[in-house]
N, C-alpha and C. Protein backbone atom coordinates (compact mmCIF):
# COMPACT_ATOMS: atom_id res chain seq x y z
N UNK A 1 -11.20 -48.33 196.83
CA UNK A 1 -10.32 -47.35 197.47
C UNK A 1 -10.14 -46.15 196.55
N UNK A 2 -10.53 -44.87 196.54
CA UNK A 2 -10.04 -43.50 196.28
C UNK A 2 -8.80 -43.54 196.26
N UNK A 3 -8.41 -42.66 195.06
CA UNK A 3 -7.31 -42.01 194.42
C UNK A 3 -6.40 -42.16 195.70
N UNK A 4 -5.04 -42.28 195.32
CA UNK A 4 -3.96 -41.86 197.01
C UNK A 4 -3.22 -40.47 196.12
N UNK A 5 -2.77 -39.52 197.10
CA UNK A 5 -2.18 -38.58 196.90
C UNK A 5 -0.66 -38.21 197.85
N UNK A 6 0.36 -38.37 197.21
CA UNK A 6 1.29 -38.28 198.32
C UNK A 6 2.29 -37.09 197.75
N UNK A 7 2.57 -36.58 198.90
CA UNK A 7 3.08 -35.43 199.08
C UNK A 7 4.75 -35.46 199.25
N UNK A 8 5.25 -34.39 198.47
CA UNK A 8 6.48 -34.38 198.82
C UNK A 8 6.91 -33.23 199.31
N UNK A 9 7.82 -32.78 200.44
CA UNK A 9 7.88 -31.50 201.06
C UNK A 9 8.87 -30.33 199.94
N UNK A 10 8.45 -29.44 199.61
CA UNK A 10 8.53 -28.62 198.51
C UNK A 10 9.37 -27.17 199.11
N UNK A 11 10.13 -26.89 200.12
CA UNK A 11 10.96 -26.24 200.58
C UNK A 11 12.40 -26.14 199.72
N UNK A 12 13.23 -27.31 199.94
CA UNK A 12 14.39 -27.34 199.21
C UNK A 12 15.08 -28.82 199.18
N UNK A 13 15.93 -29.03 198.01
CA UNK A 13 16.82 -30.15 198.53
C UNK A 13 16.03 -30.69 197.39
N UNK A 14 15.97 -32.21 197.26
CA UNK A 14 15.49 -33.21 196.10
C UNK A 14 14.18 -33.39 195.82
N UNK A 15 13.46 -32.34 195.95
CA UNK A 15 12.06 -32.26 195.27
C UNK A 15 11.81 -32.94 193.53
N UNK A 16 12.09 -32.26 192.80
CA UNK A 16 12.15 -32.88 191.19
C UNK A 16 12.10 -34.79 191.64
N UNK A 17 13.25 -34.83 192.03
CA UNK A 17 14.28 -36.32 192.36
C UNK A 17 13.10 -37.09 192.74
N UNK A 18 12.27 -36.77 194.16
CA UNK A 18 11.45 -38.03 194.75
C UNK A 18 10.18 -37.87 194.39
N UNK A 19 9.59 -36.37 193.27
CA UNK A 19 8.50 -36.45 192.54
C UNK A 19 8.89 -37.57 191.79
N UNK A 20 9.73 -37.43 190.61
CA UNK A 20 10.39 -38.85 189.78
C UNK A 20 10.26 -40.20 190.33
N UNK A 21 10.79 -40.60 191.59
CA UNK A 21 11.10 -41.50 191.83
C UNK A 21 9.51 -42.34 192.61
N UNK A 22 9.05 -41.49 192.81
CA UNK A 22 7.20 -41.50 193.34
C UNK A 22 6.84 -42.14 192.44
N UNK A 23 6.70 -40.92 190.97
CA UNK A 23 6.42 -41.64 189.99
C UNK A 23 6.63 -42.80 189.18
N UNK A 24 8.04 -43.38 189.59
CA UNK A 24 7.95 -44.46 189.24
C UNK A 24 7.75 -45.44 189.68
N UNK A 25 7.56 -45.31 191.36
CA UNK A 25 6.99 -46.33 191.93
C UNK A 25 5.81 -46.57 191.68
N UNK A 26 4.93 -45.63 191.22
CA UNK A 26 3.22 -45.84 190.62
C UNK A 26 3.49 -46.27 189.92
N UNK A 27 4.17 -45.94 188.66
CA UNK A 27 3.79 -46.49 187.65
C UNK A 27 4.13 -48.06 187.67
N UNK A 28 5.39 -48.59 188.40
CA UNK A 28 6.03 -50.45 188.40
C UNK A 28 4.78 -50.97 189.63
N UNK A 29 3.88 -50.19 190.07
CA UNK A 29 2.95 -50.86 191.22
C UNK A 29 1.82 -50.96 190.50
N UNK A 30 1.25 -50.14 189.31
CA UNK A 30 0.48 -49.84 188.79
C UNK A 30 -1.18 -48.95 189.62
N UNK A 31 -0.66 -48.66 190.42
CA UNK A 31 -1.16 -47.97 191.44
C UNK A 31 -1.77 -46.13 191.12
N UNK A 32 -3.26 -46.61 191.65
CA UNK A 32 -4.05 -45.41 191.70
C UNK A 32 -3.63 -44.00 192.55
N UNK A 33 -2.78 -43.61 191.80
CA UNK A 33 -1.85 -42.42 192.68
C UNK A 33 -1.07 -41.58 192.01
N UNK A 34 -1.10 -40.24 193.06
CA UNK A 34 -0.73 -39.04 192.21
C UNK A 34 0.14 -38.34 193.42
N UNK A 35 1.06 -37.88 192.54
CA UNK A 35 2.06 -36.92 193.65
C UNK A 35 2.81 -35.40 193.01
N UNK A 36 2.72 -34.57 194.69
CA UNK A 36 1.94 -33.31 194.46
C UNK A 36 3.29 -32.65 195.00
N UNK A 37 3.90 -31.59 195.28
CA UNK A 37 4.81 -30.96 195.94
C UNK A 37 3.99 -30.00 197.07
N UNK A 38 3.97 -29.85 198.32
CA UNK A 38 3.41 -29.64 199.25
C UNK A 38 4.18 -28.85 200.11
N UNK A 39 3.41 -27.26 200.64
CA UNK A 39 4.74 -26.88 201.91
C UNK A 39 3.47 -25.81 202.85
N UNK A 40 2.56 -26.47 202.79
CA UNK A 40 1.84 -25.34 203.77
C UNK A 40 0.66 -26.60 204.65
N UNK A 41 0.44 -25.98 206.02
CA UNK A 41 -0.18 -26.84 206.95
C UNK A 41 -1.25 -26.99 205.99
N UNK A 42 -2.64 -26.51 205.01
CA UNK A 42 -3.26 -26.70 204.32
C UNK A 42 -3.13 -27.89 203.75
N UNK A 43 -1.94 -28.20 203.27
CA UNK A 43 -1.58 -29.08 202.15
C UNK A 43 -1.51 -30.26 202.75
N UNK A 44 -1.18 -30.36 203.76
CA UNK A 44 -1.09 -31.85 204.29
C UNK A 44 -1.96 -32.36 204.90
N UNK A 45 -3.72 -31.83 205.05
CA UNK A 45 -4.40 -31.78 204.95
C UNK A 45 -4.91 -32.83 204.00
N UNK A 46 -4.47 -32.57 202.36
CA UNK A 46 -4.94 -33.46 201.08
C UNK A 46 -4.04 -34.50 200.72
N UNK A 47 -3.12 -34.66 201.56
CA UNK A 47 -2.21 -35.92 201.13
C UNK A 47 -2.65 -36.86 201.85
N UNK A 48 -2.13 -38.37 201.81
CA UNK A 48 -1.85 -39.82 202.16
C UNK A 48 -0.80 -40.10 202.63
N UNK A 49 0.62 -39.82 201.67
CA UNK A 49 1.74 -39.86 202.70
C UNK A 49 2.71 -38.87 202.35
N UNK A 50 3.78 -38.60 202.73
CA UNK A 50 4.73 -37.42 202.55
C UNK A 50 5.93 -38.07 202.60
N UNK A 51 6.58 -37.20 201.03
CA UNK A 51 8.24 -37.96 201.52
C UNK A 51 9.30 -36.48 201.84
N UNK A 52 9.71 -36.71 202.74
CA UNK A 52 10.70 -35.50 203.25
C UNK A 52 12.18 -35.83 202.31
N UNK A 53 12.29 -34.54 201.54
CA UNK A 53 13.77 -35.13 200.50
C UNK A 53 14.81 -34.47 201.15
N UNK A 54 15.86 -35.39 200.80
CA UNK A 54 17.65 -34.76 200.90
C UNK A 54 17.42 -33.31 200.36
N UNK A 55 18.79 -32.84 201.47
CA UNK A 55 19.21 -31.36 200.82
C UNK A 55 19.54 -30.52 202.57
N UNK A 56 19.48 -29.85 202.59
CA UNK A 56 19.80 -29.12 203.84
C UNK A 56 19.01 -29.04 205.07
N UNK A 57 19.27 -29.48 205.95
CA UNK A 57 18.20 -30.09 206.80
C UNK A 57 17.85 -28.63 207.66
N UNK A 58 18.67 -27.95 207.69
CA UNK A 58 18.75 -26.39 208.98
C UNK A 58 17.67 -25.46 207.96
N UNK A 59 18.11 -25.95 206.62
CA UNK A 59 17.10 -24.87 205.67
C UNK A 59 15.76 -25.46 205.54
N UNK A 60 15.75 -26.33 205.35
CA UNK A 60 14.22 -27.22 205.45
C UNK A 60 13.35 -26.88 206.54
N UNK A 61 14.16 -27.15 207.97
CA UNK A 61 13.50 -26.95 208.74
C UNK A 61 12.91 -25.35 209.31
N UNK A 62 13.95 -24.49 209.09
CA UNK A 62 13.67 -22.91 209.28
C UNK A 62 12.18 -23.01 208.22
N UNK A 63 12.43 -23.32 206.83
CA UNK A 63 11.42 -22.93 206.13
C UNK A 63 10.20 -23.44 206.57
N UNK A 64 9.95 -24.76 207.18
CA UNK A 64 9.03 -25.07 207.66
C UNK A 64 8.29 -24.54 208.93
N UNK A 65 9.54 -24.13 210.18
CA UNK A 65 8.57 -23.24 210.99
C UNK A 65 7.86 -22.38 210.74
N UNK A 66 8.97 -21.90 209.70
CA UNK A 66 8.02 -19.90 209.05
C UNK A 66 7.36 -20.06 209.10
N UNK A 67 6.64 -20.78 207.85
CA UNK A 67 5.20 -21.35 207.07
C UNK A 67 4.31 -21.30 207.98
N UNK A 68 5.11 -22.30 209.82
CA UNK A 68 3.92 -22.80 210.47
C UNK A 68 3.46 -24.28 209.94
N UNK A 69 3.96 -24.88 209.17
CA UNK A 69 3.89 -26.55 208.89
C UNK A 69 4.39 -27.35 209.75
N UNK A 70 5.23 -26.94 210.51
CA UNK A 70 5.60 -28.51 211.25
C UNK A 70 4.38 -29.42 212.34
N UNK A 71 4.01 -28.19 213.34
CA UNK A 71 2.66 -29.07 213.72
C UNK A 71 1.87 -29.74 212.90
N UNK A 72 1.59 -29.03 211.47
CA UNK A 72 0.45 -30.02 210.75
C UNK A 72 1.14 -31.12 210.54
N UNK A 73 2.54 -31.03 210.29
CA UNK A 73 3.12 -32.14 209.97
C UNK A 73 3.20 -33.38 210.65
N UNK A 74 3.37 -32.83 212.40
CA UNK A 74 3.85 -33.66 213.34
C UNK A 74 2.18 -34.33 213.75
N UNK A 75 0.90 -33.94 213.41
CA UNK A 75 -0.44 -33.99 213.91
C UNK A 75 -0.51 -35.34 212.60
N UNK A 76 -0.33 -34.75 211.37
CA UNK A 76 -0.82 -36.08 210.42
C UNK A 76 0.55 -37.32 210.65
N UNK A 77 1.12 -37.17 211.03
CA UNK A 77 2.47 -38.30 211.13
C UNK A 77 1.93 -39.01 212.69
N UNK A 78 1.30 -38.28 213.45
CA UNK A 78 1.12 -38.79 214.99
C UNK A 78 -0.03 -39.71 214.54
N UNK A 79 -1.20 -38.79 213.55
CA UNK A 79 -1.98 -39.48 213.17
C UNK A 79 -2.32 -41.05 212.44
N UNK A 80 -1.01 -41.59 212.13
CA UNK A 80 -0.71 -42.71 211.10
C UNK A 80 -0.64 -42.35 210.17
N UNK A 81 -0.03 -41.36 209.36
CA UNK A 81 0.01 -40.92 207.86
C UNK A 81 1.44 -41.84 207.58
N UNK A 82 1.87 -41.99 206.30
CA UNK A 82 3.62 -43.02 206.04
C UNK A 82 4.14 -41.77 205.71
N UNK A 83 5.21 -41.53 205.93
CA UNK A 83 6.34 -40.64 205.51
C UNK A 83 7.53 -41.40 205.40
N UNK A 84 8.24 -40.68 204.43
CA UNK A 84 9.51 -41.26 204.20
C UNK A 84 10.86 -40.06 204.40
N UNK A 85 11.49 -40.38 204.88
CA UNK A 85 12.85 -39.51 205.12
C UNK A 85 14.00 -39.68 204.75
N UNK A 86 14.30 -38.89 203.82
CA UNK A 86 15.30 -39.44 203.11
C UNK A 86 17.07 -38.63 203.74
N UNK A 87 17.82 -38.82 204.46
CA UNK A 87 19.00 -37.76 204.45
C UNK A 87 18.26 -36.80 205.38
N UNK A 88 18.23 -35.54 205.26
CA UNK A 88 17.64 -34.15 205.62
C UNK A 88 16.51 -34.43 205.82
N UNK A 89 15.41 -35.43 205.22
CA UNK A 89 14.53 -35.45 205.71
C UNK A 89 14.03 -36.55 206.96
N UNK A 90 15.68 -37.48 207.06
CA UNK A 90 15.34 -37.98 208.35
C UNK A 90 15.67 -37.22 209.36
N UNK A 91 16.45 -36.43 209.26
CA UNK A 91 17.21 -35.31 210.38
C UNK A 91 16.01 -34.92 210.87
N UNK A 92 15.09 -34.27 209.55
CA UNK A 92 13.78 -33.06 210.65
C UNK A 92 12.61 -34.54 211.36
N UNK A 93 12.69 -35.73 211.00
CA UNK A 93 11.87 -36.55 211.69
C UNK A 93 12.57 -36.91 213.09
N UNK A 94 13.93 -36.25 213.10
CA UNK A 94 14.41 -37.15 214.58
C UNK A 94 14.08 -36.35 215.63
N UNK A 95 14.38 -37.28 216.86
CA UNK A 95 14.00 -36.22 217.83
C UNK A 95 15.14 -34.89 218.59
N UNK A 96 16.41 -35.59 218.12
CA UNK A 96 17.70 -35.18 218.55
C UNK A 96 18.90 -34.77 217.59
N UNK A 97 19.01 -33.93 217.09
CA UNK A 97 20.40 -34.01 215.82
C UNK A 97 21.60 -33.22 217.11
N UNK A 98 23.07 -33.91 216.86
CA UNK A 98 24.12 -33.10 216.61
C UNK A 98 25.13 -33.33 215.88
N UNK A 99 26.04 -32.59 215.78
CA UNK A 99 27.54 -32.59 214.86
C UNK A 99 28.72 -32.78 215.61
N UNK A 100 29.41 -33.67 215.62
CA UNK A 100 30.20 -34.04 216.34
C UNK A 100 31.34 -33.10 216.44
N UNK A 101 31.24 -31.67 215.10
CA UNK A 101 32.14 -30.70 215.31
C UNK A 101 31.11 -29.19 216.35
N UNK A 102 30.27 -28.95 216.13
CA UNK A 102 29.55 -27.80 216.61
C UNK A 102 28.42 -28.45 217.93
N UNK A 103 28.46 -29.65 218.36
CA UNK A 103 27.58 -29.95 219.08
C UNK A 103 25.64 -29.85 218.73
N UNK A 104 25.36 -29.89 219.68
CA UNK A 104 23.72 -30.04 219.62
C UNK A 104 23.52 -28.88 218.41
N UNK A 105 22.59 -28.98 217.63
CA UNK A 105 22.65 -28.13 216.38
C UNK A 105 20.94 -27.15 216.88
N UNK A 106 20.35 -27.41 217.86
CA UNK A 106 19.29 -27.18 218.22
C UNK A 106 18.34 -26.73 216.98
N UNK A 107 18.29 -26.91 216.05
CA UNK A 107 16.95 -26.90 214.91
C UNK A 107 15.91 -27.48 215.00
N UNK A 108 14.84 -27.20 215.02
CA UNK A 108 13.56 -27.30 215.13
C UNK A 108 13.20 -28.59 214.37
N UNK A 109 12.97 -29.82 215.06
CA UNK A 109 12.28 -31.05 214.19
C UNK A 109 11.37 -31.05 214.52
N UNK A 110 10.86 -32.21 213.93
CA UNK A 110 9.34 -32.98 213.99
C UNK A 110 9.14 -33.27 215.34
N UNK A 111 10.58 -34.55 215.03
CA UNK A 111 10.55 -35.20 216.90
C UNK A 111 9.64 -36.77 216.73
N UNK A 112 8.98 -37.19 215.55
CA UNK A 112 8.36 -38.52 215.95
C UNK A 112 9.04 -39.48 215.98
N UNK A 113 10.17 -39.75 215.07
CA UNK A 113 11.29 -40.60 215.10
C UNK A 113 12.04 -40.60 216.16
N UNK A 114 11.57 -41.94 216.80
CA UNK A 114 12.79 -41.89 218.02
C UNK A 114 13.91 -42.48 217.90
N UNK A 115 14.90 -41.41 217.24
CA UNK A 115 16.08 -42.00 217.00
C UNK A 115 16.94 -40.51 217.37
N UNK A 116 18.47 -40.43 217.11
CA UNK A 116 19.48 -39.39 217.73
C UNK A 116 20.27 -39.51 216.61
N UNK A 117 20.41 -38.80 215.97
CA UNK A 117 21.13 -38.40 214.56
C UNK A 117 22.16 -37.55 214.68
N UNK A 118 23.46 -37.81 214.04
CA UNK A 118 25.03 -37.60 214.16
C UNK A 118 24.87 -37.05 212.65
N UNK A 119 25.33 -35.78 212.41
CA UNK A 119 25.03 -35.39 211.40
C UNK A 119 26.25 -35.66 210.29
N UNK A 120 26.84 -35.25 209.24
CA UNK A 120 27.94 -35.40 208.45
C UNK A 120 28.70 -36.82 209.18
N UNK A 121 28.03 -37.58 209.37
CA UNK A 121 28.66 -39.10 210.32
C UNK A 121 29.93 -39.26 209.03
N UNK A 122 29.65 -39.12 208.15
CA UNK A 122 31.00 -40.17 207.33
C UNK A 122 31.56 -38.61 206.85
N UNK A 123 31.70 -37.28 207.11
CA UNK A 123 32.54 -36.48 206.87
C UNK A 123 31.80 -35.45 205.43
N UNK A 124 32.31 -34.75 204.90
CA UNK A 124 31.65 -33.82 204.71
C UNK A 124 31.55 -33.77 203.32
N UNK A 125 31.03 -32.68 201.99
CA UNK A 125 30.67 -33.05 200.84
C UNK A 125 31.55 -33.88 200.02
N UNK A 126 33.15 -33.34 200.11
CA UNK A 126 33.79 -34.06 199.19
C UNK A 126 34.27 -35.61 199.92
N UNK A 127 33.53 -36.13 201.31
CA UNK A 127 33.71 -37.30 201.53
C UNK A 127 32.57 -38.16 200.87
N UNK A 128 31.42 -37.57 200.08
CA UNK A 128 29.99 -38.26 199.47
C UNK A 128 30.56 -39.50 198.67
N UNK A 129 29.94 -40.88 198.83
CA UNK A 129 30.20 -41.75 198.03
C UNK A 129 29.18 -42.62 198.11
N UNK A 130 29.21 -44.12 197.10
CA UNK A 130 27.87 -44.79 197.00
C UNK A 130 28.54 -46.12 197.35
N UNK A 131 27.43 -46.62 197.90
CA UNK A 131 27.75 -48.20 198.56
C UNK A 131 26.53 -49.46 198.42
N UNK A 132 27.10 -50.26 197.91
CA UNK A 132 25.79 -51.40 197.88
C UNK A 132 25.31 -51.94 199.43
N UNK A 133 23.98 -51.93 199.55
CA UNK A 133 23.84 -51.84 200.96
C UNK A 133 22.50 -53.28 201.19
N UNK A 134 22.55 -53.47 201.87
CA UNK A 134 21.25 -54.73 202.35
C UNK A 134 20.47 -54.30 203.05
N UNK A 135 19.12 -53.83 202.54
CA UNK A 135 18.42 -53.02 203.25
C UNK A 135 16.60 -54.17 203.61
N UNK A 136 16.79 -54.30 204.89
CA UNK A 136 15.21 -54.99 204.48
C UNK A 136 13.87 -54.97 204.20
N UNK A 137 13.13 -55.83 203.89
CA UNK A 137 11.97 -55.48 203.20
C UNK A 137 12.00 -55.29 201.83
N UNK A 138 12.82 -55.19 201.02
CA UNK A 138 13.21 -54.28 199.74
C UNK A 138 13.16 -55.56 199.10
N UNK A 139 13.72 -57.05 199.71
CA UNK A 139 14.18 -57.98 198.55
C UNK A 139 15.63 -57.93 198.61
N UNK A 140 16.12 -59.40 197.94
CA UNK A 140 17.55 -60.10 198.43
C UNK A 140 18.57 -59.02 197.48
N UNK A 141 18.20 -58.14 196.92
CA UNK A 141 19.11 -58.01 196.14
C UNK A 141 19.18 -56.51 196.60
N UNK A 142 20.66 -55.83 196.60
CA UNK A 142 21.14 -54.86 197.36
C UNK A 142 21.08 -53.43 196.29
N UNK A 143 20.59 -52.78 197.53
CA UNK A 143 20.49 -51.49 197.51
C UNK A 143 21.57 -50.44 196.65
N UNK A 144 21.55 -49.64 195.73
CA UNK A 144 22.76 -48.74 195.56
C UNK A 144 22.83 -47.32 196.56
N UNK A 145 23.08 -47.40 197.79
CA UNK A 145 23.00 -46.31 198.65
C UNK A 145 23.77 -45.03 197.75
N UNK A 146 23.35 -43.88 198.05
CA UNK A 146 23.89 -42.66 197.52
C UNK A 146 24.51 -42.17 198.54
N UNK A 147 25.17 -41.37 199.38
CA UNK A 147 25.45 -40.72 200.62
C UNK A 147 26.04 -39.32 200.24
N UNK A 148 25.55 -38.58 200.37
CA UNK A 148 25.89 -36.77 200.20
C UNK A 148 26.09 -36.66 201.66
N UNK A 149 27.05 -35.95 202.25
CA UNK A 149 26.93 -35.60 203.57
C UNK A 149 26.23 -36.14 204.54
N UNK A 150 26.41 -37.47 204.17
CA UNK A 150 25.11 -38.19 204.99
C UNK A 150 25.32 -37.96 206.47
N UNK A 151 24.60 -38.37 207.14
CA UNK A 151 24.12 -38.61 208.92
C UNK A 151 24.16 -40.03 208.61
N UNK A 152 23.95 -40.17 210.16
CA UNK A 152 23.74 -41.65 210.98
C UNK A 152 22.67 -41.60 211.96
N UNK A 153 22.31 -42.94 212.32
CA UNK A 153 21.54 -42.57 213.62
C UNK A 153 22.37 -43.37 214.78
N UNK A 154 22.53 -42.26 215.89
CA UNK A 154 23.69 -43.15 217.28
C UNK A 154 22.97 -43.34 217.86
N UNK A 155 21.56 -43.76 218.10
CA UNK A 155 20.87 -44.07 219.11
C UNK A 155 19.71 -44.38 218.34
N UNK A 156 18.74 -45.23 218.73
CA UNK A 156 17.34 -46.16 218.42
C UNK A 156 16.81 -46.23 219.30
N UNK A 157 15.75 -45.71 219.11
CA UNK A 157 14.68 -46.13 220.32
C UNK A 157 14.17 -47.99 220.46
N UNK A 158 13.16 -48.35 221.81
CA UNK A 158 13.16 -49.62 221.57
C UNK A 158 11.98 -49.65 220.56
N UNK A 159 11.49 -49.20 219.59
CA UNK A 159 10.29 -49.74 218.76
C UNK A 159 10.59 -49.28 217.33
N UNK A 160 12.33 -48.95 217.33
CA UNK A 160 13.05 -48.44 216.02
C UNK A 160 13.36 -49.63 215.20
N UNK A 161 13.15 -50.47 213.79
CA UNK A 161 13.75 -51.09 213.51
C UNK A 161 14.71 -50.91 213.00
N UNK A 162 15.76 -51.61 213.37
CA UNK A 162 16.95 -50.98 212.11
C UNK A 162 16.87 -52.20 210.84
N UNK A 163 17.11 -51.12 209.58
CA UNK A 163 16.59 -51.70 208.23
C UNK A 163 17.84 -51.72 207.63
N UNK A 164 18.96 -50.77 207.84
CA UNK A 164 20.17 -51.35 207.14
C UNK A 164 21.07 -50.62 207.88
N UNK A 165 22.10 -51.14 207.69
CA UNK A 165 24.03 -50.33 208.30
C UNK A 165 24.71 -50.56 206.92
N UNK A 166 25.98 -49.64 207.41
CA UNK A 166 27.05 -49.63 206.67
C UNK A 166 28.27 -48.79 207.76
N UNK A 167 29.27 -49.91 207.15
CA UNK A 167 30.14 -49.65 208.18
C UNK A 167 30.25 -49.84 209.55
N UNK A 168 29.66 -50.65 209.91
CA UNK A 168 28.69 -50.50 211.42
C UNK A 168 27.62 -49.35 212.25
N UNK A 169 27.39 -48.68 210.99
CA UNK A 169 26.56 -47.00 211.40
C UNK A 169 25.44 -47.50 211.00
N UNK A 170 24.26 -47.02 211.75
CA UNK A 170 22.76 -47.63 210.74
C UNK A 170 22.12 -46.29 210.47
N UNK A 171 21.86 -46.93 209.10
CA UNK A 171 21.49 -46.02 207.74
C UNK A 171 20.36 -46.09 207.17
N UNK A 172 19.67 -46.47 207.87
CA UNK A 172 17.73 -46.81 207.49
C UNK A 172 17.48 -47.86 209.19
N UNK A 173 16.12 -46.75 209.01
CA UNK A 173 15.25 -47.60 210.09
C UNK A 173 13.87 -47.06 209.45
N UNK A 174 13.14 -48.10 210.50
CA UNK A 174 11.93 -48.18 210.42
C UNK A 174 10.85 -47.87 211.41
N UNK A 175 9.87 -46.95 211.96
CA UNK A 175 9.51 -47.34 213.24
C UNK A 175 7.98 -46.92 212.65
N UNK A 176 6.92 -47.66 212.91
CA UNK A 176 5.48 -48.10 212.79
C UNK A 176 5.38 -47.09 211.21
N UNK A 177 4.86 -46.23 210.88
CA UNK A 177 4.59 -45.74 209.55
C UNK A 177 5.76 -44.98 209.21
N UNK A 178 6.78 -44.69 210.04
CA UNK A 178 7.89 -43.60 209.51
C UNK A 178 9.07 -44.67 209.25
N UNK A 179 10.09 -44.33 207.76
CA UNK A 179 10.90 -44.62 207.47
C UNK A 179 12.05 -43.71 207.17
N UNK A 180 12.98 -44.02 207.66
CA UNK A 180 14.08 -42.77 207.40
C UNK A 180 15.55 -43.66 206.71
N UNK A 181 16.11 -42.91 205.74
CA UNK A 181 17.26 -42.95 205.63
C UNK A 181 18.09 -42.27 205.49
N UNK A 182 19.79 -42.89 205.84
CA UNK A 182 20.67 -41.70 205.72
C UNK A 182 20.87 -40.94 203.61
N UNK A 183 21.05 -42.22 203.33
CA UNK A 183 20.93 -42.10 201.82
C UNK A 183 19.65 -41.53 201.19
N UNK A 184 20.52 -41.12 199.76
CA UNK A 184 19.35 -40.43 198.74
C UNK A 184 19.00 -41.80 198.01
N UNK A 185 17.85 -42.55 198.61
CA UNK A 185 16.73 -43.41 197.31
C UNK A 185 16.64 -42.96 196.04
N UNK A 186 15.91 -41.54 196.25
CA UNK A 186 15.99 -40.94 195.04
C UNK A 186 16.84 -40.78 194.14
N UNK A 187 18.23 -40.95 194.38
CA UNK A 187 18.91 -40.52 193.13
C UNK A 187 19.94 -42.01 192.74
N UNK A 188 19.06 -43.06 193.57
CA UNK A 188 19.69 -44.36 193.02
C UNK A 188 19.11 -45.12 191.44
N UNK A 189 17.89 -44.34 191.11
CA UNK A 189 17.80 -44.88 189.63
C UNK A 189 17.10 -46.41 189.76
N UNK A 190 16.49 -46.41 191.08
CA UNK A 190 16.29 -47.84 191.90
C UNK A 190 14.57 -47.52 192.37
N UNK A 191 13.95 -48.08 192.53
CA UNK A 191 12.49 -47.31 192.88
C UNK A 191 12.14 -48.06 193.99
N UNK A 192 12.54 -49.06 194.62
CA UNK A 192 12.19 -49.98 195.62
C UNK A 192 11.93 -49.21 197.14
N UNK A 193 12.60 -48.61 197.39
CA UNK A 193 12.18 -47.63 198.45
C UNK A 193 10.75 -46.87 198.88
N UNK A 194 11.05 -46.26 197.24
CA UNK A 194 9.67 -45.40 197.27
C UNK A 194 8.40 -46.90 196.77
N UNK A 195 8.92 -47.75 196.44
CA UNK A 195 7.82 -49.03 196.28
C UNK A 195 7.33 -49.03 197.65
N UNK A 196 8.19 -49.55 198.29
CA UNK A 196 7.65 -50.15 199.38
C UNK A 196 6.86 -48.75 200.65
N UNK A 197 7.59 -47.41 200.46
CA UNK A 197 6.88 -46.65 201.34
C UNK A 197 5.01 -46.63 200.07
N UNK A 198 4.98 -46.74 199.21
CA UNK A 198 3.67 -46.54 198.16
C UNK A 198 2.70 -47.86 198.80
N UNK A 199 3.51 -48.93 198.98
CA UNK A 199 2.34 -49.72 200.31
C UNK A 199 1.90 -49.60 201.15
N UNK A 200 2.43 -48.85 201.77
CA UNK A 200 2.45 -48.64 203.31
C UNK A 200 0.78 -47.46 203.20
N UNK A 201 1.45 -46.43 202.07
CA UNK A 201 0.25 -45.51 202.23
C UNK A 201 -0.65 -46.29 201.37
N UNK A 202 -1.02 -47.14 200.53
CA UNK A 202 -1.96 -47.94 200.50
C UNK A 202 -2.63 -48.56 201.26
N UNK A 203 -1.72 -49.47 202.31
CA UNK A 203 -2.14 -50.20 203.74
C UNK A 203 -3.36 -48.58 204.38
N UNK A 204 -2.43 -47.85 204.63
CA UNK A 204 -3.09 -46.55 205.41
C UNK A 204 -4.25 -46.08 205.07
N UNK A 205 -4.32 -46.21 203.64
CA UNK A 205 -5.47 -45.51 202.72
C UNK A 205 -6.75 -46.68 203.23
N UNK A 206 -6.24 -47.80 202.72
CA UNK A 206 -7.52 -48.73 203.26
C UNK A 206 -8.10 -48.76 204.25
N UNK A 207 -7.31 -48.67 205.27
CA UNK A 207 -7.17 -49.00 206.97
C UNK A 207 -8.37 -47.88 207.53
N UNK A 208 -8.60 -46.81 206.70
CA UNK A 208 -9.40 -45.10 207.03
C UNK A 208 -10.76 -45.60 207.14
């Protein structure tokens, strides 16, 4: 199997964070792989999988129409590429966002995630806090969720798994190569996340 190359979307929000946290999932997998910061339809072109990072989901996504990336985006994700969504970057994978204060937020997503996302669900920056969470697939031992302004998802499609809740809100799902969560992985100091999405684009890489 050839080199894997995975991409992280390079607009705004936790870029540095899930380059890091990439990297350390290569390195505890010991895995033939390199990761690149990526923001033009070109670019996704040379990747394997893409992780969409926390940070402002309305700015992410404007920056991405400009460019003209989201079709490439939505063409290699339709295609079986793994992506991971972290916060903001599950927002631009859903098909539906609103705010329970401003209504439908109409911003431009992806749309492959069939799920309906409630944005600031637990309230707003100075409500951010961290929670040990049971997330599956990961292994018995619990998650340190981060939550910045997190979202929720109020609706699942039927081929959505849900991978963890808190509070009774669910805060990770799963559906065939796309993973989203409301939490920052990245800034848990924890690499299991980005482990397990680094299989997936392995599985993918082989599968070609």
């Amino acid at each position: 199997m050839s080199k894997i190359t995975i991409g992280v979307l390079g607009f705004q929000g936790d870029i540095e964070e899930n380059i890091a946290a990439v990297k350390q999932a290569i390195e505890q997998s010991k895995a033939d792989a390199t990761v690149q910061m990526v923001k033009y339809p070109q670019d996704m072109e040379k990747i394997d999988g893409l992780v969409l990072p926390g940070g402002e989901s309305t700015v992410q996504s404007s920056l991405a129409a400009i460019q003209q990336s989201i079709p490439a985006l939505k063409k290699r994700i339709s295609d079986g590429m793994p992506v991971l969504g972290t916060c903001a970057g599950m927002i631009m994978l859903s098909k539906r966002s609103f705010d329970r204060v401003v209504g439908d937020t109409g911003q431009k997503l992806i749309g492959d995630l069939d799920i309906v996302i409630e944005r600031n669900a637990f309230g707003r920056q100075n409500d951010s806090f961290e929670a040990d969470l049971e997330v599956s697939g990961i292994g018995k031992e619990k998650f340190r969720g981060v939550f910045i302004r997190a979202p929720a998802v109020s609706e699942a499609g039927k081929d959505v798994e849900v991978i963890s809740r808190y509070g009774g809100k669910i805060v990770a799902v799963k559906q065939g190569n796309i993973i989203g969560t409301a939490f920052h992985p990245e800034l848990a100091g924890d690499a299991r996340m980005h482990k397990q999405f680094l299989k997936m684009v392995q599985d993918y890489k082989k599968s070609r």
